[in-house]
C-alpha atoms as a PDB file:
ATOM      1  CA  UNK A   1     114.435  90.276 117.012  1.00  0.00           C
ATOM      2  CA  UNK A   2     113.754  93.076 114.661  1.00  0.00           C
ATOM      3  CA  UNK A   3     111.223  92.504 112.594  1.00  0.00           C
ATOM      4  CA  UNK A   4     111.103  95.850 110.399  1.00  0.00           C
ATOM      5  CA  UNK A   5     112.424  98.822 110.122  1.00  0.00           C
ATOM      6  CA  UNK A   6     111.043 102.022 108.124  1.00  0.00           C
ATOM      7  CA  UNK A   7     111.098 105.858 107.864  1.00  0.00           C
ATOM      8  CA  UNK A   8     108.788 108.285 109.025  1.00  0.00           C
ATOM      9  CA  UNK A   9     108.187 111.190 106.492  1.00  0.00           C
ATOM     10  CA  UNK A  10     107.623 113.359 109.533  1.00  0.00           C
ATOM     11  CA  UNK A  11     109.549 114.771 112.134  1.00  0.00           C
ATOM     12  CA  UNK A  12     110.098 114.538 116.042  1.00  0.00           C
ATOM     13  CA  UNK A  13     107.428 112.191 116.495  1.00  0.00           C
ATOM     14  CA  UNK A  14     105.871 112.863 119.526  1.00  0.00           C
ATOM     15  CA  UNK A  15     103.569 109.578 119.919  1.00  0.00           C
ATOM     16  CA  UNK A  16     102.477 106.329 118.267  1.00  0.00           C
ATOM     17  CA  UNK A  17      99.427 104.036 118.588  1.00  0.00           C
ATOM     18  CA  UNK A  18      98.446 100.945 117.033  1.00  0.00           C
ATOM     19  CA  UNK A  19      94.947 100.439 115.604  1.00  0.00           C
ATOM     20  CA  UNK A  20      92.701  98.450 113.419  1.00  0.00           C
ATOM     21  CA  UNK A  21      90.827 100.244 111.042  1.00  0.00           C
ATOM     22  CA  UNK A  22      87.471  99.728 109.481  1.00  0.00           C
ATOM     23  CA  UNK A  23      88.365  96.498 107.582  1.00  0.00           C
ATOM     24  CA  UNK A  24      90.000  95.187 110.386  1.00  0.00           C
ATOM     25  CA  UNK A  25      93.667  96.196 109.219  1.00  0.00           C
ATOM     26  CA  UNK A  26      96.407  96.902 111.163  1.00  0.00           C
ATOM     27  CA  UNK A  27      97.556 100.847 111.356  1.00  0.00           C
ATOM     28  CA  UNK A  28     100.509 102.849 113.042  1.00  0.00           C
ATOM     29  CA  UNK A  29      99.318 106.487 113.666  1.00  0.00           C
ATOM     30  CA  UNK A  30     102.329 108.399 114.314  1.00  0.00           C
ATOM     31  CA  UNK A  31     101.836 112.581 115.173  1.00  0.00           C
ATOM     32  CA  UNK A  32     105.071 114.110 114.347  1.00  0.00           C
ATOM     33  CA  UNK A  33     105.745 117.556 116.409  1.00  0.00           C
ATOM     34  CA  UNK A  34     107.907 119.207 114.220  1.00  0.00           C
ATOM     35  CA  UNK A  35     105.623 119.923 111.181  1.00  0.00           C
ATOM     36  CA  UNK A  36     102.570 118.836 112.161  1.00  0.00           C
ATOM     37  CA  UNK A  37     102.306 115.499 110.034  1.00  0.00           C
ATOM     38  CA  UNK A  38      99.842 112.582 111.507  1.00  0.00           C
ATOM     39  CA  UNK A  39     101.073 109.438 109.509  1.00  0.00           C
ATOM     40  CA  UNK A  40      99.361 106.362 108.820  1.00  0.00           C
ATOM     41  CA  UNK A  41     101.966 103.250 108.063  1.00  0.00           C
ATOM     42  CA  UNK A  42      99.756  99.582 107.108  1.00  0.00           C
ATOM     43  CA  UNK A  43     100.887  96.523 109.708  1.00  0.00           C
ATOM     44  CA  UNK A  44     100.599  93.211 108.365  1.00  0.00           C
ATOM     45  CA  UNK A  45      99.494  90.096 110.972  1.00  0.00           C
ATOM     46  CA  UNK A  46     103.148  89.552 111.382  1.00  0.00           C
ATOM     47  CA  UNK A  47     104.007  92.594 112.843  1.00  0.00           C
ATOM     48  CA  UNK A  48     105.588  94.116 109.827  1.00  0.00           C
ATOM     49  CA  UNK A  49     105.253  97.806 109.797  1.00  0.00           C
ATOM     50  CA  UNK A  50     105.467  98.773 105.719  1.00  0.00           C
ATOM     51  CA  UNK A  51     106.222 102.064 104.471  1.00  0.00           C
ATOM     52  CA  UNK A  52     103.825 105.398 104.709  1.00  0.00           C
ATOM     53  CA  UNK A  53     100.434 104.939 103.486  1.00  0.00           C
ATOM     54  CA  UNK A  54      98.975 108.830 104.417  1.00  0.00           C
ATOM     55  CA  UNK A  55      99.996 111.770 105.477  1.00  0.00           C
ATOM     56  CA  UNK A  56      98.043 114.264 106.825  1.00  0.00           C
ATOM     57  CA  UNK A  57      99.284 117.739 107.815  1.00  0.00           C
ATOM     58  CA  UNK A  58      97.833 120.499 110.129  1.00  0.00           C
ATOM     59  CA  UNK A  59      97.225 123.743 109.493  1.00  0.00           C
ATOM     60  CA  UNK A  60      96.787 127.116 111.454  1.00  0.00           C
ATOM     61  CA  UNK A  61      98.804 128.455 114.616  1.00  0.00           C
ATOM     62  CA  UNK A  62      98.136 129.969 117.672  1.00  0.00           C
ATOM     63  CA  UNK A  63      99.338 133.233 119.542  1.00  0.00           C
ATOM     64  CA  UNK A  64     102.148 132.145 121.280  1.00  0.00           C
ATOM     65  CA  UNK A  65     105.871 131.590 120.533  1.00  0.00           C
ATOM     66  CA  UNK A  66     105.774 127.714 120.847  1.00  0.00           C
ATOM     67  CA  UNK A  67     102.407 127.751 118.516  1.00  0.00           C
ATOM     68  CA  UNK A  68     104.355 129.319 114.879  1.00  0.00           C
ATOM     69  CA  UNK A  69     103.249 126.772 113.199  1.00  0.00           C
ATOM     70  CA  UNK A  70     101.241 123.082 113.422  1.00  0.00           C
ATOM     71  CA  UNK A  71     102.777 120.892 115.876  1.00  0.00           C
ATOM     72  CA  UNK A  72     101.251 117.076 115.991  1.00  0.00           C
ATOM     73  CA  UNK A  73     101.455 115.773 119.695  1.00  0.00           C
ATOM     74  CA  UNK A  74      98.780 112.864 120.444  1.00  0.00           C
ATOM     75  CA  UNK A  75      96.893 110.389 118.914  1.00  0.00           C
ATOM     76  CA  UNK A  76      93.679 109.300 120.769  1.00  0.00           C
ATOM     77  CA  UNK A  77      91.433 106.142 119.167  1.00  0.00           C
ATOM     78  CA  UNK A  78      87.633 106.442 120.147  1.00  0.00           C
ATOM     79  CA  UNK A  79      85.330 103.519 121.472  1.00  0.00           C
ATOM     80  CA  UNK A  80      83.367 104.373 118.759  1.00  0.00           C
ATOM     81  CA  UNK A  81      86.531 103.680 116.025  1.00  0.00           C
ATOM     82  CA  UNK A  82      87.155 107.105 115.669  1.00  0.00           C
ATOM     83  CA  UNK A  83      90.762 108.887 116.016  1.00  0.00           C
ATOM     84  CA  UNK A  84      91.376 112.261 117.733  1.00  0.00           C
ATOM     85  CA  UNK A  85      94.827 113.709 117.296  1.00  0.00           C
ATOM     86  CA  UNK A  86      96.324 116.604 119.150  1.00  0.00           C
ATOM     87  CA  UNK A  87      97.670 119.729 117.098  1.00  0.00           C
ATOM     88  CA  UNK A  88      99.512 121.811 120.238  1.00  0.00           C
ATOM     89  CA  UNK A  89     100.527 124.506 117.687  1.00  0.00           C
ATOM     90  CA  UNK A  90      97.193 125.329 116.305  1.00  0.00           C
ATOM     91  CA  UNK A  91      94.881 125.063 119.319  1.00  0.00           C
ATOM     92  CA  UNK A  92      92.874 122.635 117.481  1.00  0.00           C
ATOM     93  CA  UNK A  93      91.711 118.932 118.141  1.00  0.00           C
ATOM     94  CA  UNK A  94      90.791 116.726 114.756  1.00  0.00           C
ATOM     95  CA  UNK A  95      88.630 114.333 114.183  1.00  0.00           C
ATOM     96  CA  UNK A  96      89.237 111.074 111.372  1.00  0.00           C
ATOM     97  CA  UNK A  97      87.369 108.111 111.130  1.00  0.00           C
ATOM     98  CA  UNK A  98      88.095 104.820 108.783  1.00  0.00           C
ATOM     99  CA  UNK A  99      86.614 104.595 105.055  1.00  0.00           C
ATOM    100  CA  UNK A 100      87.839 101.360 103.653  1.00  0.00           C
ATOM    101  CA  UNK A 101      91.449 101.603 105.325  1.00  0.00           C
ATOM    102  CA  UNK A 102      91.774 105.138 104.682  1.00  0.00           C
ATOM    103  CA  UNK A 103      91.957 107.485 107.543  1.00  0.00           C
ATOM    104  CA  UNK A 104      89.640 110.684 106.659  1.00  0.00           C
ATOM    105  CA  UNK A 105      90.261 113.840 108.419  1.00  0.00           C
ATOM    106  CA  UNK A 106      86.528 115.120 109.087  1.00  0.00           C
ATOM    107  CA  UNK A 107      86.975 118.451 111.269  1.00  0.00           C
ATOM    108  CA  UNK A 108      88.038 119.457 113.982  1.00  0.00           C
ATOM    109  CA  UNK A 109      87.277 120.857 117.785  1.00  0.00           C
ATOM    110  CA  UNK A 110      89.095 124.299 118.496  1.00  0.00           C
ATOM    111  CA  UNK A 111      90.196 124.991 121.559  1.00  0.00           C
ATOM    112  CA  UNK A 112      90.565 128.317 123.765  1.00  0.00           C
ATOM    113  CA  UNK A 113      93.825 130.134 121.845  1.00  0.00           C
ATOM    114  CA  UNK A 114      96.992 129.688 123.588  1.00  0.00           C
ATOM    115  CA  UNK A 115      95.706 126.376 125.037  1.00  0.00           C
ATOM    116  CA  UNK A 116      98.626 124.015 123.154  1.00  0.00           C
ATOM    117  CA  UNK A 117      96.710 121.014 123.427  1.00  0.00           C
ATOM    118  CA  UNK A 118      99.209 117.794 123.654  1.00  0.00           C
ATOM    119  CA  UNK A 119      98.579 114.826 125.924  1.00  0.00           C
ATOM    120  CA  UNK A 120      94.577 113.105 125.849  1.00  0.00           C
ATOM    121  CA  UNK A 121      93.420 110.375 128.431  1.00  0.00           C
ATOM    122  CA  UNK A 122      90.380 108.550 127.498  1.00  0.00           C
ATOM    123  CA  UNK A 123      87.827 108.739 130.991  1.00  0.00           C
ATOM    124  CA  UNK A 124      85.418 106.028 132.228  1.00  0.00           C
ATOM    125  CA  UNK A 125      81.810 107.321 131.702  1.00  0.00           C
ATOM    126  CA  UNK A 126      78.045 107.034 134.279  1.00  0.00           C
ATOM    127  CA  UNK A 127      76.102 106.179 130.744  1.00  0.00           C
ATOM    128  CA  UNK A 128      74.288 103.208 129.555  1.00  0.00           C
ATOM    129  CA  UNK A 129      76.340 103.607 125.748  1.00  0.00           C
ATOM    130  CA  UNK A 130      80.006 104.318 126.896  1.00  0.00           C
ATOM    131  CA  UNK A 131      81.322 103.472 123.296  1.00  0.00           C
ATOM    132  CA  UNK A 132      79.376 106.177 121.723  1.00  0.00           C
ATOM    133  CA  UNK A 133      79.133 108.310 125.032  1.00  0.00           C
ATOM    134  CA  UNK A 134      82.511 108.777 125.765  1.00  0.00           C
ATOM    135  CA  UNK A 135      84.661 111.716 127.409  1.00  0.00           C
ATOM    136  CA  UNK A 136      88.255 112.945 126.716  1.00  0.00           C
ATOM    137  CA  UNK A 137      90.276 114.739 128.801  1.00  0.00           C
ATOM    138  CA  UNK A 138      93.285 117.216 127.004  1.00  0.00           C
ATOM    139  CA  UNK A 139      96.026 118.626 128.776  1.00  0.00           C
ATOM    140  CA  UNK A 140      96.605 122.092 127.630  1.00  0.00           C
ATOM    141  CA  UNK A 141     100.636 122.599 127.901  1.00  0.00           C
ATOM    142  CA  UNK A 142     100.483 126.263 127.267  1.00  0.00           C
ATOM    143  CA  UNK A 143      96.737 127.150 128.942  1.00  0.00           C
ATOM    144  CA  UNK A 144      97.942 125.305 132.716  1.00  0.00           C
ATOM    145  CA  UNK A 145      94.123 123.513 131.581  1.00  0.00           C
ATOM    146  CA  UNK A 146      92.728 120.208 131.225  1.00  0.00           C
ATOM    147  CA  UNK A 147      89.672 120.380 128.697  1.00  0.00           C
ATOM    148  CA  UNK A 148      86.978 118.044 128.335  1.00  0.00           C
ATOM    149  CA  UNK A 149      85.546 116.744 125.148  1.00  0.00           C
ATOM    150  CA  UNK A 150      83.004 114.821 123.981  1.00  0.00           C
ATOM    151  CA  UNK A 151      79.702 114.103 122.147  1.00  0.00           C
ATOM    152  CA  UNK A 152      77.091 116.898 121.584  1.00  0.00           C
ATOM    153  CA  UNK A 153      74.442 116.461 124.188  1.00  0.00           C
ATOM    154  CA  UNK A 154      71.162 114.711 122.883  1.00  0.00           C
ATOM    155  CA  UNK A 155      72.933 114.205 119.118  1.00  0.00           C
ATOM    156  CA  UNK A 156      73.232 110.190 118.698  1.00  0.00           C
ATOM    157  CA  UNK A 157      77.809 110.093 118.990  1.00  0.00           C
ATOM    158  CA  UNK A 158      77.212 106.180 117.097  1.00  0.00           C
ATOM    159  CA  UNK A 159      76.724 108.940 113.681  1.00  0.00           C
ATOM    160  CA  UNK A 160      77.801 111.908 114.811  1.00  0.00           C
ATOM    161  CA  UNK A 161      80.777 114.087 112.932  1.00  0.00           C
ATOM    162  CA  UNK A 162      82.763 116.813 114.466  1.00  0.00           C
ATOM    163  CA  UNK A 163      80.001 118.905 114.624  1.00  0.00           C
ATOM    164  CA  UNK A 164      78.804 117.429 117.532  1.00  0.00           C
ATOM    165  CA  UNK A 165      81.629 116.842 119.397  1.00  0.00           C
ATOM    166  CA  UNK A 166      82.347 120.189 121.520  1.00  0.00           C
ATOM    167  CA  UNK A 167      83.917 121.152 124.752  1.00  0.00           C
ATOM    168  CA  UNK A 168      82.369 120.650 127.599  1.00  0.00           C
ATOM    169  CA  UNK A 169      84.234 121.899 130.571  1.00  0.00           C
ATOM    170  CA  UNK A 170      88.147 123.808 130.832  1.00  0.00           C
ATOM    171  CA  UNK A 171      89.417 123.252 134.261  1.00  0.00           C
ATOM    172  CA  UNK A 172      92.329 125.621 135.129  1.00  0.00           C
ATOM    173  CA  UNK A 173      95.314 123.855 136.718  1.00  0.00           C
ATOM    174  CA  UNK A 174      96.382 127.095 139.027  1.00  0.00           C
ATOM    175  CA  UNK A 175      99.674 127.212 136.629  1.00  0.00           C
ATOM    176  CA  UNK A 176     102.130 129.482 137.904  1.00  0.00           C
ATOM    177  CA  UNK A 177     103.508 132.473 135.326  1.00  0.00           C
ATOM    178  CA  UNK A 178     107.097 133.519 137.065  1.00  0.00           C
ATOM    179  CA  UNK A 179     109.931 132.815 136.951  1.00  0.00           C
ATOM    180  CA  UNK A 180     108.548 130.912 133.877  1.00  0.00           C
ATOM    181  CA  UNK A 181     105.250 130.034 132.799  1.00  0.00           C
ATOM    182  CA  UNK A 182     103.922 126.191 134.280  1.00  0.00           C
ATOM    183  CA  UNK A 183     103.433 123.360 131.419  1.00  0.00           C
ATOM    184  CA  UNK A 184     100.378 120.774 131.726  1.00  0.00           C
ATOM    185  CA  UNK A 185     102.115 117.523 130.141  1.00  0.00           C
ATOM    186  CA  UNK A 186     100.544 114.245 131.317  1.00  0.00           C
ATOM    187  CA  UNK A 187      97.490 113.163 133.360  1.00  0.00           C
ATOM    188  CA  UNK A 188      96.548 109.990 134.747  1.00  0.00           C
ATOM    189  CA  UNK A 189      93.513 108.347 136.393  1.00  0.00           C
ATOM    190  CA  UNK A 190      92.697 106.243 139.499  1.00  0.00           C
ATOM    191  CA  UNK A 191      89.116 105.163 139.839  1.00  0.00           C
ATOM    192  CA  UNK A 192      88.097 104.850 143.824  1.00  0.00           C
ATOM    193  CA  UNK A 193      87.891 100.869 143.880  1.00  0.00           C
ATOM    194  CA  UNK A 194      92.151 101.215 143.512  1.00  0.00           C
ATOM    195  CA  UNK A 195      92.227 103.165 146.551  1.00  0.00           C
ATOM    196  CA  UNK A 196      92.583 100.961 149.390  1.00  0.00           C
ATOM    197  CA  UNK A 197      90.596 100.818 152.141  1.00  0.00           C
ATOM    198  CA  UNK A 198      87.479 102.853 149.999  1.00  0.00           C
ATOM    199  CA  UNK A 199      84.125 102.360 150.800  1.00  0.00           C
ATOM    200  CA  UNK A 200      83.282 104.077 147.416  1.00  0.00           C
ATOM    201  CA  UNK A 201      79.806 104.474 145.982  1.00  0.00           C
ATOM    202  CA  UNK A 202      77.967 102.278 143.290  1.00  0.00           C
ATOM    203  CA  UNK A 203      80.342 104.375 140.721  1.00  0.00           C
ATOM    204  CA  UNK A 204      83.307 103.557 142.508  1.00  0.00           C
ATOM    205  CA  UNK A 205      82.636  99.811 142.598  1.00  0.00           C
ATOM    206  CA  UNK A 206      82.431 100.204 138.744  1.00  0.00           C
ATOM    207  CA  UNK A 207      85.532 101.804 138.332  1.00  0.00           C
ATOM    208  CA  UNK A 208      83.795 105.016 136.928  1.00  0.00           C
ATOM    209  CA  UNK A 209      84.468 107.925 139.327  1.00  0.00           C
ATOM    210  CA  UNK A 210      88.042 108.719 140.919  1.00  0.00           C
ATOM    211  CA  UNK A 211      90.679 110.942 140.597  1.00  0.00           C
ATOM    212  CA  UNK A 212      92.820 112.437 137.600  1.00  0.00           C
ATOM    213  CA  UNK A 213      96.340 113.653 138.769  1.00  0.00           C
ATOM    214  CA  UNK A 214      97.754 116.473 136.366  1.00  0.00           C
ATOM    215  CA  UNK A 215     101.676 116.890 136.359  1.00  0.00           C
ATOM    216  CA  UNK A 216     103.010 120.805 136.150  1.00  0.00           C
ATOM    217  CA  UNK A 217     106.320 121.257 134.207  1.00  0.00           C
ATOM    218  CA  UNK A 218     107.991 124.847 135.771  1.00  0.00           C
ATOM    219  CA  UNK A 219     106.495 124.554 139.329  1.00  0.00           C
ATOM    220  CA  UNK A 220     106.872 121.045 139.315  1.00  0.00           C
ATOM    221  CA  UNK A 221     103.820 119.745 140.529  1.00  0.00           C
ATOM    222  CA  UNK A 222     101.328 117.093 140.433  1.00  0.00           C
ATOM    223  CA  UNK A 223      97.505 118.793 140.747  1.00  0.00           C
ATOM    224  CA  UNK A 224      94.419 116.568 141.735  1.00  0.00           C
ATOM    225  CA  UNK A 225      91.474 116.738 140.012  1.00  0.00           C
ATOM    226  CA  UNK A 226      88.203 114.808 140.568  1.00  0.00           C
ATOM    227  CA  UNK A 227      86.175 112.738 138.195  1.00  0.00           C
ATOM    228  CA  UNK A 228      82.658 111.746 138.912  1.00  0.00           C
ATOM    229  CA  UNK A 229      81.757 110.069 135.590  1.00  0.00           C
ATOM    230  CA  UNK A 230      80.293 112.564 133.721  1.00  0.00           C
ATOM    231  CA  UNK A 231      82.647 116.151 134.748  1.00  0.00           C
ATOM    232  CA  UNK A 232      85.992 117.245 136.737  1.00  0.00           C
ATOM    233  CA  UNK A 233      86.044 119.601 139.292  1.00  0.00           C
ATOM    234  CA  UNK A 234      89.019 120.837 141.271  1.00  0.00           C
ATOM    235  CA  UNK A 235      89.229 119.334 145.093  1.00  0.00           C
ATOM    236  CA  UNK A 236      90.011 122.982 146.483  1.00  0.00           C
ATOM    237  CA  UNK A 237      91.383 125.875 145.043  1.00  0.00           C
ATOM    238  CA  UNK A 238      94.207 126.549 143.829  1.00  0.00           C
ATOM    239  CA  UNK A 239      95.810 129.116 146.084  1.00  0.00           C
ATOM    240  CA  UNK A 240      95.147 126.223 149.054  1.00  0.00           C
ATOM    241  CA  UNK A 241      98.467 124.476 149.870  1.00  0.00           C
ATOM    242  CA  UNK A 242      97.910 120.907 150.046  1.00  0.00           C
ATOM    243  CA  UNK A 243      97.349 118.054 147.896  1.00  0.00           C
ATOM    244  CA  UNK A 244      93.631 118.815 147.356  1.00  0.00           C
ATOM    245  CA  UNK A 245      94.826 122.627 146.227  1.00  0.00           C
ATOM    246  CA  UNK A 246      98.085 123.726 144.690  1.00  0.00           C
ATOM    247  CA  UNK A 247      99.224 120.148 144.678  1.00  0.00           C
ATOM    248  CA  UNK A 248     102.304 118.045 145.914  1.00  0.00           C
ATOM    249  CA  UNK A 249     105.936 118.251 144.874  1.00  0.00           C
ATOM    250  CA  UNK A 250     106.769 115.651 141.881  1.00  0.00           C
ATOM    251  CA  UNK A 251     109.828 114.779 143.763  1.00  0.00           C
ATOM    252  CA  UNK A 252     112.046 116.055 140.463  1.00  0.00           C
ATOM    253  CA  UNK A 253     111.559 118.697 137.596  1.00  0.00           C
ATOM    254  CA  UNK A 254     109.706 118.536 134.655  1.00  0.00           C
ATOM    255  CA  UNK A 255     107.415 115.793 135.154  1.00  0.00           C
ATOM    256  CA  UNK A 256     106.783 114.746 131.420  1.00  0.00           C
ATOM    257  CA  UNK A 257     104.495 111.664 131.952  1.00  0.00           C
ATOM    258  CA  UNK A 258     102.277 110.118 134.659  1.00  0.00           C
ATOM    259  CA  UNK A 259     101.216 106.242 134.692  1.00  0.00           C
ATOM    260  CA  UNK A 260      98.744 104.982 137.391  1.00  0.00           C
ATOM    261  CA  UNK A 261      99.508 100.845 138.257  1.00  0.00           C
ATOM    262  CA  UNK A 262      96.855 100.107 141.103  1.00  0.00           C
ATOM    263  CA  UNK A 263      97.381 102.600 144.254  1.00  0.00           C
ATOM    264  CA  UNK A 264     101.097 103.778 142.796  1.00  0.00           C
ATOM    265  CA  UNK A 265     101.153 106.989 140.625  1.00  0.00           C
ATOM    266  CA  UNK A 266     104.620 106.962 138.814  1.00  0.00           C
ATOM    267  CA  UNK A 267     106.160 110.033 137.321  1.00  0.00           C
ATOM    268  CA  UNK A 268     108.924 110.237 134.829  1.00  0.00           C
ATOM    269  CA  UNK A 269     110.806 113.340 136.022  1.00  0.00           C
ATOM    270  CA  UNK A 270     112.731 114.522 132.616  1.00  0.00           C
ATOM    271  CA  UNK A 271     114.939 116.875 133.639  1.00  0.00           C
ATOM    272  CA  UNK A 272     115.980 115.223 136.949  1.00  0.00           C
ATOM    273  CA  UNK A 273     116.968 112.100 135.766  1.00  0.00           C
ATOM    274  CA  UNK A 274     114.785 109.843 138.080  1.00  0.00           C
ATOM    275  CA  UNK A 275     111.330 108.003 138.182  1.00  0.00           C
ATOM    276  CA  UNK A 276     109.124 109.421 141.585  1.00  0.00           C
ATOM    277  CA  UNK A 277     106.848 106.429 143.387  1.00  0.00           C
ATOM    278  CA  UNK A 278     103.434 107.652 145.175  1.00  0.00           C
ATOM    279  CA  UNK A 279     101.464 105.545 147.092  1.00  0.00           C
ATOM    280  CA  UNK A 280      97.811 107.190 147.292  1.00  0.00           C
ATOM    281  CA  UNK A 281      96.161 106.736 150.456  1.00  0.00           C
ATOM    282  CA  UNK A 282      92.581 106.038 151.021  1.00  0.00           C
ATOM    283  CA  UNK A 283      91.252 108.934 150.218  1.00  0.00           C
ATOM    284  CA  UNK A 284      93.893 109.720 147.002  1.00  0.00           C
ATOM    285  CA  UNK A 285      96.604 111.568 148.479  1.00  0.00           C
ATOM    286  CA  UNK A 286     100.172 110.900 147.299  1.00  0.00           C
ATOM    287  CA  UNK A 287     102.451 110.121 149.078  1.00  0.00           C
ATOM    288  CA  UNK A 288     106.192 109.869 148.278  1.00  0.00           C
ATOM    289  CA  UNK A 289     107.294 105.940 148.276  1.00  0.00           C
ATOM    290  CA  UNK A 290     110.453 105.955 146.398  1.00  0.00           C
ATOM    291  CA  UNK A 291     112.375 107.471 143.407  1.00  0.00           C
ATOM    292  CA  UNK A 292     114.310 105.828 140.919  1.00  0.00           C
ATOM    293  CA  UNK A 293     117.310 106.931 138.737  1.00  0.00           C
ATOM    294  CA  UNK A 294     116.561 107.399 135.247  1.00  0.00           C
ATOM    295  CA  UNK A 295     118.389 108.781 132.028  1.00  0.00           C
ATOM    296  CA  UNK A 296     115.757 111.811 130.860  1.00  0.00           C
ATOM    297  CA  UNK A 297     112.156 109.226 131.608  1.00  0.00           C
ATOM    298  CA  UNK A 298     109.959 110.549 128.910  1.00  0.00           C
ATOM    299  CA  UNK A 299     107.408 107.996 128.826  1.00  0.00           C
ATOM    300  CA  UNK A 300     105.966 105.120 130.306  1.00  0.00           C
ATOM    301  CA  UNK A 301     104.878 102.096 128.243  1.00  0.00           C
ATOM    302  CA  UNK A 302     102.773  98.724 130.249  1.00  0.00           C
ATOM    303  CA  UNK A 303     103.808  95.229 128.650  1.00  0.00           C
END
């Protein structure tokens, strides 16, 4: 049953999320790729999405063809209530946070040019305040990256701005230039204790450290990276063949979105019509299980 219906002002929206903001309301953030738009629409308790209640545009662009102008990709809510969206066009990540159900845009965190930020994934942290110590990892489409954001060391997050949120580590994917420059889309993480058969540490038995898998649009791969709860670092490097190095074969072409259930690692292969299973072994290799025919998977959504 429908239960509303409404338009968005922007265009080619890219991602939505639902949220409560700082009264306890209910919010749709939509970022809309086209021009750059992040719009706010009020939900009431019924599930009634109403019409626009803010929009708030981007501004800037960044040195490559695909960056002419703002492009809106992700929207990322914080432990700590605040919002991160992703601007791919303008190499820039910004920062909002809730004053009486109005979402304020209070900076933002630039990025290395030509990095064309887009999908974020929200890590498990080693700290004793994970809500207001928390760690972000971006996907740079454009840059073959993943960059990690977070807090200003030894600044208190729980009142922190933008100012001291900063990036902490760029990790470089080993993207490919020719025939055609590699994309960084999607990344998803498997903490140790979903690994069977894993001894693990006292991390892994929390579900901190593990391993974030990075798909590559062009060579069509998937790249492991590991997470230890407080940085990534790359397995081997990325001229090794192999899992732990250049990475394994997505089992289709363009590999838009990744989704870890347990020990499976599913990715929605765009361009080749299908869904690709891997089962990761013990020690977090994939390895192919299935695939699945799909019309164009863009996305995968739990219920």
């Amino acid at each position: 049953m429908e239960l509303s219906r409404v338009p968005t002002p922007g265009h080619a929206v890219t991602h939505v999320v639902f949220v409560r903001d700082d009264e306890g309301q209910g919010r749709l953030i939509t970022a809309d790729y086209a021009d750059g738009y992040v719009c706010v629409h009020p939900v009431t308790e019924s599930g009634v999405i109403l019409e626009v209640a803010q929009m708030l545009r981007g501004e800037g662009h960044g040195p490559l063809p695909a960056q002419e102008c703002p492009h809106a990709h992700w929207v990322q809510p914080l432990p700590d209530g605040r919002v991160l969206t992703s601007d791919l066009g303008a190499d820039r990540i910004y920062v909002h946070h809730w004053e009486h159900g109005e979402l304020i845009r209070e900076g933002a965190v630039t990025l290395a040019p030509g990095t064309g930020p887009r999908d974020q994934h929200l890590l498990p942290v080693d700290s004793d305040d994970p809500a207001h110590d928390w760690r972000v990892a971006v996907a740079g489409e454009w840059g073959g990256t993943v960059t990690l954001i977070g807090p200003e060391p030894g600044h208190d997050a729980k009142y922190s701005d933008n100012g001291t949120i900063r990036v902490l580590q760029t990790v470089s994917l080993g993207p490919d230039a020719l025939p055609k420059p590699d994309q960084a889309a999607s990344l998803a993480f498997v903490p140790w204790n979903a690994l069977q058969g894993n001894a693990g540490a006292a991390a892994a038995s929390e579900g901190i450290a593990g391993l974030a898998y990075v798909g590559l649009r062009g060579s069509e791969r998937i790249v492991t990276l590991l997470w230890d709860g407080k940085q990534l670092t790359r397995l081997d490097e990325p001229d090794v063949l192999g899992w732990r190095g250049r990475g394994i074969d997505c089992a289709g072409s363009r590999p838009r979105h990744l989704l870890a259930i347990g020990n499976l690692l599913l990715a929605a292969n765009e361009a080749s019509n299908n869904v690709a299973i891997f089962r990761l072994s013990a020690d977090g290799e994939p390895n192919l299980a299935a695939t699945l025919p799909s019309g164009a998977p863009t996305v995968f959504v739990r219920l």
